[in-house]
C-alpha atoms as a PDB file:
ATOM      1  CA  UNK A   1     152.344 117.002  97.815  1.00  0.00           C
ATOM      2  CA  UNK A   2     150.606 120.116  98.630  1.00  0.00           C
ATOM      3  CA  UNK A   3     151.460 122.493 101.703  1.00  0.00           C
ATOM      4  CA  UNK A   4     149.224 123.846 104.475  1.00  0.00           C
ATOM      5  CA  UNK A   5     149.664 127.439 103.792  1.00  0.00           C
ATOM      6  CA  UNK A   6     149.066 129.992 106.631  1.00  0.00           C
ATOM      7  CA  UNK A   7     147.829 133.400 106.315  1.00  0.00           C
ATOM      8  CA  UNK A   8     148.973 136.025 108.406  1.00  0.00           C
ATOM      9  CA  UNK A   9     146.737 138.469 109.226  1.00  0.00           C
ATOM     10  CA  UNK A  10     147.143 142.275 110.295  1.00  0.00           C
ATOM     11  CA  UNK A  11     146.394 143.639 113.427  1.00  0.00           C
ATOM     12  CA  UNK A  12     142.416 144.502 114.059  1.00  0.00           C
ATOM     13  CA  UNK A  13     141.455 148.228 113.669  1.00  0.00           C
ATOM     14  CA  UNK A  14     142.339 150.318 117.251  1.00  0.00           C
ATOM     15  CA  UNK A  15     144.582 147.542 118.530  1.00  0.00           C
ATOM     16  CA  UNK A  16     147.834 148.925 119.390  1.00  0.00           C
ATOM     17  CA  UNK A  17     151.019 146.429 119.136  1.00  0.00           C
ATOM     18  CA  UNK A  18     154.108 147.720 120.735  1.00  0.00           C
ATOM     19  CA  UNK A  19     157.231 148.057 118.664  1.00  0.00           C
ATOM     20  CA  UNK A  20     159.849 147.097 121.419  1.00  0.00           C
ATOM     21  CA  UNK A  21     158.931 144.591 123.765  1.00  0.00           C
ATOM     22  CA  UNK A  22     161.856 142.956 126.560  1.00  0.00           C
ATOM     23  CA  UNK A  23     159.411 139.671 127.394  1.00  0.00           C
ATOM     24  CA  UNK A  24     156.594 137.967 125.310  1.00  0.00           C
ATOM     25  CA  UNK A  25     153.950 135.844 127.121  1.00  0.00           C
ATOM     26  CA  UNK A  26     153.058 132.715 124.970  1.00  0.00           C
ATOM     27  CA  UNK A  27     150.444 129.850 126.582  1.00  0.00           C
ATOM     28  CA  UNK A  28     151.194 131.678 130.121  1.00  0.00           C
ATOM     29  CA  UNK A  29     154.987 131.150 129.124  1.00  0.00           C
ATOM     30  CA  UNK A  30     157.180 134.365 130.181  1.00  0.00           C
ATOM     31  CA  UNK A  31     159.272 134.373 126.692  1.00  0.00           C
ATOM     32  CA  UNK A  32     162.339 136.764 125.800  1.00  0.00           C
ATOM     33  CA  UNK A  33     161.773 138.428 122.445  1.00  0.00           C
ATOM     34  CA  UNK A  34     165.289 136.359 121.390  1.00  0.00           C
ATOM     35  CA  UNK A  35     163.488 133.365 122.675  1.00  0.00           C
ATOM     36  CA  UNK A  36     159.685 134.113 121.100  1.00  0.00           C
ATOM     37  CA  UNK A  37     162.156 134.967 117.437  1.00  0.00           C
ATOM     38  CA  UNK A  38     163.996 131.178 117.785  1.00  0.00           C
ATOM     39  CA  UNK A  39     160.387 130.075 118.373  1.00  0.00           C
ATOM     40  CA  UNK A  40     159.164 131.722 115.345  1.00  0.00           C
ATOM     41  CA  UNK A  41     162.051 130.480 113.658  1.00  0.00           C
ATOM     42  CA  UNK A  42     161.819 127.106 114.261  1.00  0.00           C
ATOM     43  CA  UNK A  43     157.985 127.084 113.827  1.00  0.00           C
ATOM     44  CA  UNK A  44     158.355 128.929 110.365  1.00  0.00           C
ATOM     45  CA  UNK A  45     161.135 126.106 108.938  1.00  0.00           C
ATOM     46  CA  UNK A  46     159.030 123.031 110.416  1.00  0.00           C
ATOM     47  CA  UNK A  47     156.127 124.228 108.708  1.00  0.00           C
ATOM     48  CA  UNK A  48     158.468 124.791 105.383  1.00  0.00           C
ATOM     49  CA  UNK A  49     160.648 121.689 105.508  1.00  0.00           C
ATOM     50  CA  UNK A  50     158.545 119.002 107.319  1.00  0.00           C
ATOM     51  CA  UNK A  51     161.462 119.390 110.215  1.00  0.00           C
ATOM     52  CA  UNK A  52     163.064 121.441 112.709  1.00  0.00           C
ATOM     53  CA  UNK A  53     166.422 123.622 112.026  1.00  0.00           C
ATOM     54  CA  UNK A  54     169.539 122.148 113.882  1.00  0.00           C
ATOM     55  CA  UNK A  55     171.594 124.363 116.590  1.00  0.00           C
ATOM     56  CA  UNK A  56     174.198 124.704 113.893  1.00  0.00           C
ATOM     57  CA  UNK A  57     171.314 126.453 111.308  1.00  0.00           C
ATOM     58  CA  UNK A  58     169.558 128.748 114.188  1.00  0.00           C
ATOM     59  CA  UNK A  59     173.419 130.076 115.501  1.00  0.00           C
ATOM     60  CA  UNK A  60     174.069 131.102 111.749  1.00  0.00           C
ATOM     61  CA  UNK A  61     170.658 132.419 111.158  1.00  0.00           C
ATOM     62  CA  UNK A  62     170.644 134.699 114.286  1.00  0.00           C
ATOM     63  CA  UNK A  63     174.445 135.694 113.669  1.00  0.00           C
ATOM     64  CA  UNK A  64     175.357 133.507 116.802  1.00  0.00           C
ATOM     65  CA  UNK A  65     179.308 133.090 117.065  1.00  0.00           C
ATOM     66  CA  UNK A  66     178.922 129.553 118.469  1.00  0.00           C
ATOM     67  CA  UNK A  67     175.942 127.073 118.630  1.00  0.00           C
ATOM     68  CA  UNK A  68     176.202 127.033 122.396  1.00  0.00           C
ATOM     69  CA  UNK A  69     174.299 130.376 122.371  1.00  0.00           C
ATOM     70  CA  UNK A  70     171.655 128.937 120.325  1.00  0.00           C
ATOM     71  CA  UNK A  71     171.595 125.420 122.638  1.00  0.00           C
ATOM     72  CA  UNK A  72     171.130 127.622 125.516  1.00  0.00           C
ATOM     73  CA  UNK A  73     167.989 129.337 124.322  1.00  0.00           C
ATOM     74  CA  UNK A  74     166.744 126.227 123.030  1.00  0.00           C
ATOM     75  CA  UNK A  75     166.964 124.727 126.182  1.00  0.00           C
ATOM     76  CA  UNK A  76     165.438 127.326 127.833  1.00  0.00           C
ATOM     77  CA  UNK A  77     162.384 127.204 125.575  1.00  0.00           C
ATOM     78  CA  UNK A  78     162.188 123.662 126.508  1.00  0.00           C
ATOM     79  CA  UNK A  79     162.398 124.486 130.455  1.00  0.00           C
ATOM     80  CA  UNK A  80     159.381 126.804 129.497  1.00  0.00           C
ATOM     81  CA  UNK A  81     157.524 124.330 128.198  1.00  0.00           C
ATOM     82  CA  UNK A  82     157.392 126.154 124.443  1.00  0.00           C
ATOM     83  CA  UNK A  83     159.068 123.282 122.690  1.00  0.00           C
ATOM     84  CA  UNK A  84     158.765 119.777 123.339  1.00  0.00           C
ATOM     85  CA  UNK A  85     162.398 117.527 122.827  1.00  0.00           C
ATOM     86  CA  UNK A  86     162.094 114.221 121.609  1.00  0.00           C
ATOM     87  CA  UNK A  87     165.041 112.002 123.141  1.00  0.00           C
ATOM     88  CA  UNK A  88     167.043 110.365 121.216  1.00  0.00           C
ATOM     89  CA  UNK A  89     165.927 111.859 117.848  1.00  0.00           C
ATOM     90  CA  UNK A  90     167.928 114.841 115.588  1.00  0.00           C
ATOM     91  CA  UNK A  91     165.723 117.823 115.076  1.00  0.00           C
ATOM     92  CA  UNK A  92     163.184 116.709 117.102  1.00  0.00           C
ATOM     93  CA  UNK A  93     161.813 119.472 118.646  1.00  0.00           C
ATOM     94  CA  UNK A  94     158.233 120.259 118.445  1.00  0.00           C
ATOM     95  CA  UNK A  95     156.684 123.495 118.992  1.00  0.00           C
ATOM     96  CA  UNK A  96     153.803 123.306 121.809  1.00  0.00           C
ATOM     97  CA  UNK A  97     150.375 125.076 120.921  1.00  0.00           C
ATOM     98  CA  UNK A  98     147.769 126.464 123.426  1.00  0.00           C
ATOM     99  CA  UNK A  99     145.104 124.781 121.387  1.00  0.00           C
ATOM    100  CA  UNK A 100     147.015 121.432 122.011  1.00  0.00           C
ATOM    101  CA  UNK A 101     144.035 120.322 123.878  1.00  0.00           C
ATOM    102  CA  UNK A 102     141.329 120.965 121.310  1.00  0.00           C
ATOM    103  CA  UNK A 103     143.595 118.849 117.900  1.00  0.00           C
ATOM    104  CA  UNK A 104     142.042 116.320 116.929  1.00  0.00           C
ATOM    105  CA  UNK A 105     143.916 113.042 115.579  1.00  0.00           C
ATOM    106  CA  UNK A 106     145.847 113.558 112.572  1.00  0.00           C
ATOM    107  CA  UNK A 107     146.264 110.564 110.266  1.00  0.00           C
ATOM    108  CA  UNK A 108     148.419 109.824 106.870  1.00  0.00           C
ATOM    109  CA  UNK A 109     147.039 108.358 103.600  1.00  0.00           C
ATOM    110  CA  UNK A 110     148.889 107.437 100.809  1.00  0.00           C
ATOM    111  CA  UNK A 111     148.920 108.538  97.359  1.00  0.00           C
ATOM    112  CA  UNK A 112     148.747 106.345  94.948  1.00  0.00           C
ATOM    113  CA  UNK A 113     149.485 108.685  91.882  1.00  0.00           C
ATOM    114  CA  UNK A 114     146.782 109.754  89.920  1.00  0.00           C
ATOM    115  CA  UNK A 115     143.461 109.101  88.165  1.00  0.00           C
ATOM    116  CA  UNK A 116     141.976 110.057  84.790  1.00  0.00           C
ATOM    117  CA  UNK A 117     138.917 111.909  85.056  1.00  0.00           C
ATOM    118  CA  UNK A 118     138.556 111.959  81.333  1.00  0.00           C
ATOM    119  CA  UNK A 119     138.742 109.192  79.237  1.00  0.00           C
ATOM    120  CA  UNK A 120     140.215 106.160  80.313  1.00  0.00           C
ATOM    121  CA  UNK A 121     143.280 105.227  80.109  1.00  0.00           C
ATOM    122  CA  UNK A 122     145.695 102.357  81.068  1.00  0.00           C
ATOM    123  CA  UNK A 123     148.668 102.553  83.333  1.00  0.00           C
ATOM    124  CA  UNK A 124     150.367 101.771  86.332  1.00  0.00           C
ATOM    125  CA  UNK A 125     149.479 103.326  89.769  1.00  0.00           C
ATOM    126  CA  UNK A 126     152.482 103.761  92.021  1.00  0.00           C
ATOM    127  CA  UNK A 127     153.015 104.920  95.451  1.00  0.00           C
ATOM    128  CA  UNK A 128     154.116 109.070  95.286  1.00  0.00           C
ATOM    129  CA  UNK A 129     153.572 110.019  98.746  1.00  0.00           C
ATOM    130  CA  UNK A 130     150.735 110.755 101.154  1.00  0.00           C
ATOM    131  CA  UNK A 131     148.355 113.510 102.549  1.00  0.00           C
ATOM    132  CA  UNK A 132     148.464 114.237 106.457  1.00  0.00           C
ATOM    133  CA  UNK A 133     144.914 115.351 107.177  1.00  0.00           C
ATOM    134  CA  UNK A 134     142.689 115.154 110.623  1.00  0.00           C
ATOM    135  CA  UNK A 135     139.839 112.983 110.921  1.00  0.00           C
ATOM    136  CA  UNK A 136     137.399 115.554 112.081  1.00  0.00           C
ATOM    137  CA  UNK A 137     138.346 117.791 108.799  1.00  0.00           C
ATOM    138  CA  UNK A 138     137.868 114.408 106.873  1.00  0.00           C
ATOM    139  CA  UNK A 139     134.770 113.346 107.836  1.00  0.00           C
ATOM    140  CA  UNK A 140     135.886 109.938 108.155  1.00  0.00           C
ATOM    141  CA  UNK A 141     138.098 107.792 109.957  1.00  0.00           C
ATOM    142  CA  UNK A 142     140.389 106.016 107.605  1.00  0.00           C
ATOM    143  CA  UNK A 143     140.910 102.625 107.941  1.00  0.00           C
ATOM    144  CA  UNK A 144     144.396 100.652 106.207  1.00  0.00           C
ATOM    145  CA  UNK A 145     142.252  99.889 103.309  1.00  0.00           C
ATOM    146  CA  UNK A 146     142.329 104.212 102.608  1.00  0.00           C
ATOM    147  CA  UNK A 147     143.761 105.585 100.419  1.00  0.00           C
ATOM    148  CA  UNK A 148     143.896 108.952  97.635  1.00  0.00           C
ATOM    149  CA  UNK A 149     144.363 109.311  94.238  1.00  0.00           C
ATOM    150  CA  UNK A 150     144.893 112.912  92.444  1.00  0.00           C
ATOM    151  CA  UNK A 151     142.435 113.770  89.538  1.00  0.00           C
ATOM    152  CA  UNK A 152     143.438 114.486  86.168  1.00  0.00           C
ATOM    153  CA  UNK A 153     140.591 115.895  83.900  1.00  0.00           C
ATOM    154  CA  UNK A 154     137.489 117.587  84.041  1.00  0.00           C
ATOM    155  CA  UNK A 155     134.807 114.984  83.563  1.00  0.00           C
ATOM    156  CA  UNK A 156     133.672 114.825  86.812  1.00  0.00           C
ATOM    157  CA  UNK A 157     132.798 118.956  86.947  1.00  0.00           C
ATOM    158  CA  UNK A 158     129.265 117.702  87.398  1.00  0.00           C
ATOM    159  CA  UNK A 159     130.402 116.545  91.087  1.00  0.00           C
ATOM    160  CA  UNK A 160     132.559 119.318  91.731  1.00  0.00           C
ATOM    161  CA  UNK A 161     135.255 117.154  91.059  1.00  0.00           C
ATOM    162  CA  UNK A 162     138.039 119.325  89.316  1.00  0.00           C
ATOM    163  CA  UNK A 163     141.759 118.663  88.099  1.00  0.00           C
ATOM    164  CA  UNK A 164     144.042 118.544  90.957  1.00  0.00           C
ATOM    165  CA  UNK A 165     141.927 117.381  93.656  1.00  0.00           C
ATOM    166  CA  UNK A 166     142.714 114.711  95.188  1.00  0.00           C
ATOM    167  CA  UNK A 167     139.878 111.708  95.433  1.00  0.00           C
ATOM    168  CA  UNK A 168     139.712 109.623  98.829  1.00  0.00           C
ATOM    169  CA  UNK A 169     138.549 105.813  98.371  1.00  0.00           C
ATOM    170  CA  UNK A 170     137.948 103.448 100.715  1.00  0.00           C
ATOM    171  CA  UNK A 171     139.125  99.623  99.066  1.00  0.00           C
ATOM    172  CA  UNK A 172     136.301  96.686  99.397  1.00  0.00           C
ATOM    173  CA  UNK A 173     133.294  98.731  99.654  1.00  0.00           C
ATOM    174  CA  UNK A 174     130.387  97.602  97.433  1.00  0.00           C
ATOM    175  CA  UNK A 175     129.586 100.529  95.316  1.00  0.00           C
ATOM    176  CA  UNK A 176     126.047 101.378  95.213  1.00  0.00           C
ATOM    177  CA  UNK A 177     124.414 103.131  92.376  1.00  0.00           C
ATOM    178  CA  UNK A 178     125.702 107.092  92.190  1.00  0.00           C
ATOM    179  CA  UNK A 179     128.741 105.998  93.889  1.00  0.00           C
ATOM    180  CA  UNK A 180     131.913 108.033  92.501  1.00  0.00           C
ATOM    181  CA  UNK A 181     134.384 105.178  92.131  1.00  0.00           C
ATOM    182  CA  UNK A 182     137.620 104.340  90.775  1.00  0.00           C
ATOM    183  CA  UNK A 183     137.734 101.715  88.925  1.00  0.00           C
ATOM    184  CA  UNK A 184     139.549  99.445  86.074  1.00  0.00           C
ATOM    185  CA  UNK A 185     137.100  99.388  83.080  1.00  0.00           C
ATOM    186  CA  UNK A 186     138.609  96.723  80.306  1.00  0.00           C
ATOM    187  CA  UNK A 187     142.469  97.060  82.571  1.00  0.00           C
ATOM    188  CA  UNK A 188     142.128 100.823  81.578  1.00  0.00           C
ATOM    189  CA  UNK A 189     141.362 102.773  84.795  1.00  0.00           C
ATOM    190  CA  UNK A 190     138.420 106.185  85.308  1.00  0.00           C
ATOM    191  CA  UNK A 191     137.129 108.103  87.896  1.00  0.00           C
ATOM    192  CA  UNK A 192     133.462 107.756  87.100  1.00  0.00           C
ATOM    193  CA  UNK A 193     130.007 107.317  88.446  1.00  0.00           C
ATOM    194  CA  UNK A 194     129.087 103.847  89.579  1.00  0.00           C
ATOM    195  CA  UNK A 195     125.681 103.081  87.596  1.00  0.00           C
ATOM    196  CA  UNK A 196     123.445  99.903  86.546  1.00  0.00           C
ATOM    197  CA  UNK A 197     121.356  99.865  83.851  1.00  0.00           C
ATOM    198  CA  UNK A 198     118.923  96.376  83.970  1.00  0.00           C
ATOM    199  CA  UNK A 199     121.094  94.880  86.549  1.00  0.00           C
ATOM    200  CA  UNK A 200     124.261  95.632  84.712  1.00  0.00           C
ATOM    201  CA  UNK A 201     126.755  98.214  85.429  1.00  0.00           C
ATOM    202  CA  UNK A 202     128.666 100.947  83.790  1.00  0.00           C
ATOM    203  CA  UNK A 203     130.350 104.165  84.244  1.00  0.00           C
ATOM    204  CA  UNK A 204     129.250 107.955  83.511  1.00  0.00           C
ATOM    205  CA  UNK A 205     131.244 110.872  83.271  1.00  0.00           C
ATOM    206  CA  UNK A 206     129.566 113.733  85.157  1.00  0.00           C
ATOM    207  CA  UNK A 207     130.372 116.345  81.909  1.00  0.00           C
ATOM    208  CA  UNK A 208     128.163 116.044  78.694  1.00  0.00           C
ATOM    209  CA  UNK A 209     131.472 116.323  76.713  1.00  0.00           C
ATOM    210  CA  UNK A 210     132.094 112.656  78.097  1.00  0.00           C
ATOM    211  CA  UNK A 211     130.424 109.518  76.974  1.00  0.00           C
ATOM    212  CA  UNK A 212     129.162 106.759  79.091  1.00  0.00           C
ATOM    213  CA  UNK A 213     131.867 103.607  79.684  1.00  0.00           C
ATOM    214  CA  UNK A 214     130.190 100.439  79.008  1.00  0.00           C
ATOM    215  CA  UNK A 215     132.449  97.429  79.729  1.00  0.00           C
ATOM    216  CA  UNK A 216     133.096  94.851  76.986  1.00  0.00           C
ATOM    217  CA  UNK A 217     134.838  91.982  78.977  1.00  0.00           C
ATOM    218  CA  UNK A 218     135.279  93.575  83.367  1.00  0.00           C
ATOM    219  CA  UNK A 219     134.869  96.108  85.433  1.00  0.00           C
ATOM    220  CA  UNK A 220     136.744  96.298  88.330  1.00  0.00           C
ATOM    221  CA  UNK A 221     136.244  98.584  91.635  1.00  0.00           C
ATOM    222  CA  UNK A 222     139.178  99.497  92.917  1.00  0.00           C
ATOM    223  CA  UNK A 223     137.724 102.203  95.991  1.00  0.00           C
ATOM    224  CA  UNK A 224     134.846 104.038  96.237  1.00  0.00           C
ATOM    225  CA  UNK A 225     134.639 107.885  97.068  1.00  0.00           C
ATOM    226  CA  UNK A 226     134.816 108.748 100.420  1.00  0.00           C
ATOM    227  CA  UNK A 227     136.356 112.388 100.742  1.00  0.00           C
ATOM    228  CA  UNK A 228     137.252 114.631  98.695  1.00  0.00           C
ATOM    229  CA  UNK A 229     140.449 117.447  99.334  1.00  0.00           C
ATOM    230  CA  UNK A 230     141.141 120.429  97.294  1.00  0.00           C
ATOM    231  CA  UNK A 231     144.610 121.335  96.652  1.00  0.00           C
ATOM    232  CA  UNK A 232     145.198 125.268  97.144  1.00  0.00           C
ATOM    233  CA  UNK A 233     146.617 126.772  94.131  1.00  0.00           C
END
């Protein structure tokens, strides 16, 4: 599953930053530079690992000779409202953001392998994960019946569909005719363009290399296109 990667960028022409500083003020948050460091720290491995270093992790990393020195300035970034605790759960600190008020929901949809955007081709989809994304980004607001596939293939170029992305459907829409859907032609599934011909359907590849799917015995919709998310390579 793919990463949110951020960029760190330098300091804007004729803005001095000091080298030493003794305190660091964070969301109106008077923060030692120990204290902003274990902040960085911890924000740096959640965004890594999916989860927040233990005491035991941030004493070694900081050279601490027990983890009571690293509990202590935990605690105190707690007191300071920087991190949030969780109680009752390990590692469940969460690092608080000034723009708290202005995130929008974030919601998970799951990942049900991936989707041939070539020719056909028969197998089994399986559950490999899911993608953590906000509505607002979206576009939409999922529903249970949402849910994302990964492309494989480049016949859907002519949509802007490339290899890698990954394809959100919504299940038990009616596809209407340009729809991108995913669907089981024959029991051999495609990521194609929904199409109908004199009141009967078929599929078209958006790339001339690609020929139209015409099914012999059923065609099946399985979701149609909704969203579409571009893995960053």
């Amino acid at each position: 599953m793919g990463r949110l990667y951020l960029r760190s960028f330098a300091a804007p022409r004729g803005l001095t930053i000091p080298e030493k500083v003794d305190t660091v003020q964070v969301n109106s948050m008077e923060l030692t530079k120990r204290q902003q460091q274990i902040l960085e720290f911890i924000r740096a491995q959640q965004q890594a690992t999916g989860q927040t270093p233990s005491l035991r992790e941030i004493a070694r990393h900081f050279g601490f000779r027990s983890m009571t020195a690293a509990k202590d300035h935990v605690w105190a970034l707690i007191r300071k409202g920087a991190l949030k605790h969780h109680s009752g759960k390990a590692r469940s600190w969460q690092v608080v953001s000034g723009l708290e008020e202005f995130r929008s929901p974030v919601v998970d949809i799951p990942v049900y392998g991936t989707i041939p955007a070539g020719f056909s081709e028969e197998q089994k989809q399986e559950a490999t994960g899911c993608i953590s994304v906000d509505v607002e980004s979206l576009g939409i607001r999922p529903t249970a019946r949402t849910f994302a596939l990964q492309v494989r293939g480049d016949s859907m170029i002519g949509k802007h569909i490339v290899d890698g992305d990954y394809a959100i459907f919504e299940h038990g829409l009616t596809p209407r005719s340009g729809d991108v859907v995913a669907a089981l032609i024959d029991n051999e599934s495609a990521l194609k363009t929904f199409l109908i011909d004199r009141g009967k359907p078929y599929l078209r590849a958006e790339n001339p290399r690609y020929p139209k799917l015409i099914p012999v015995t059923e065609l099946v919709i399985q979701g149609v296109m909704v969203a579409l998310i571009r893995k960053r390579k």
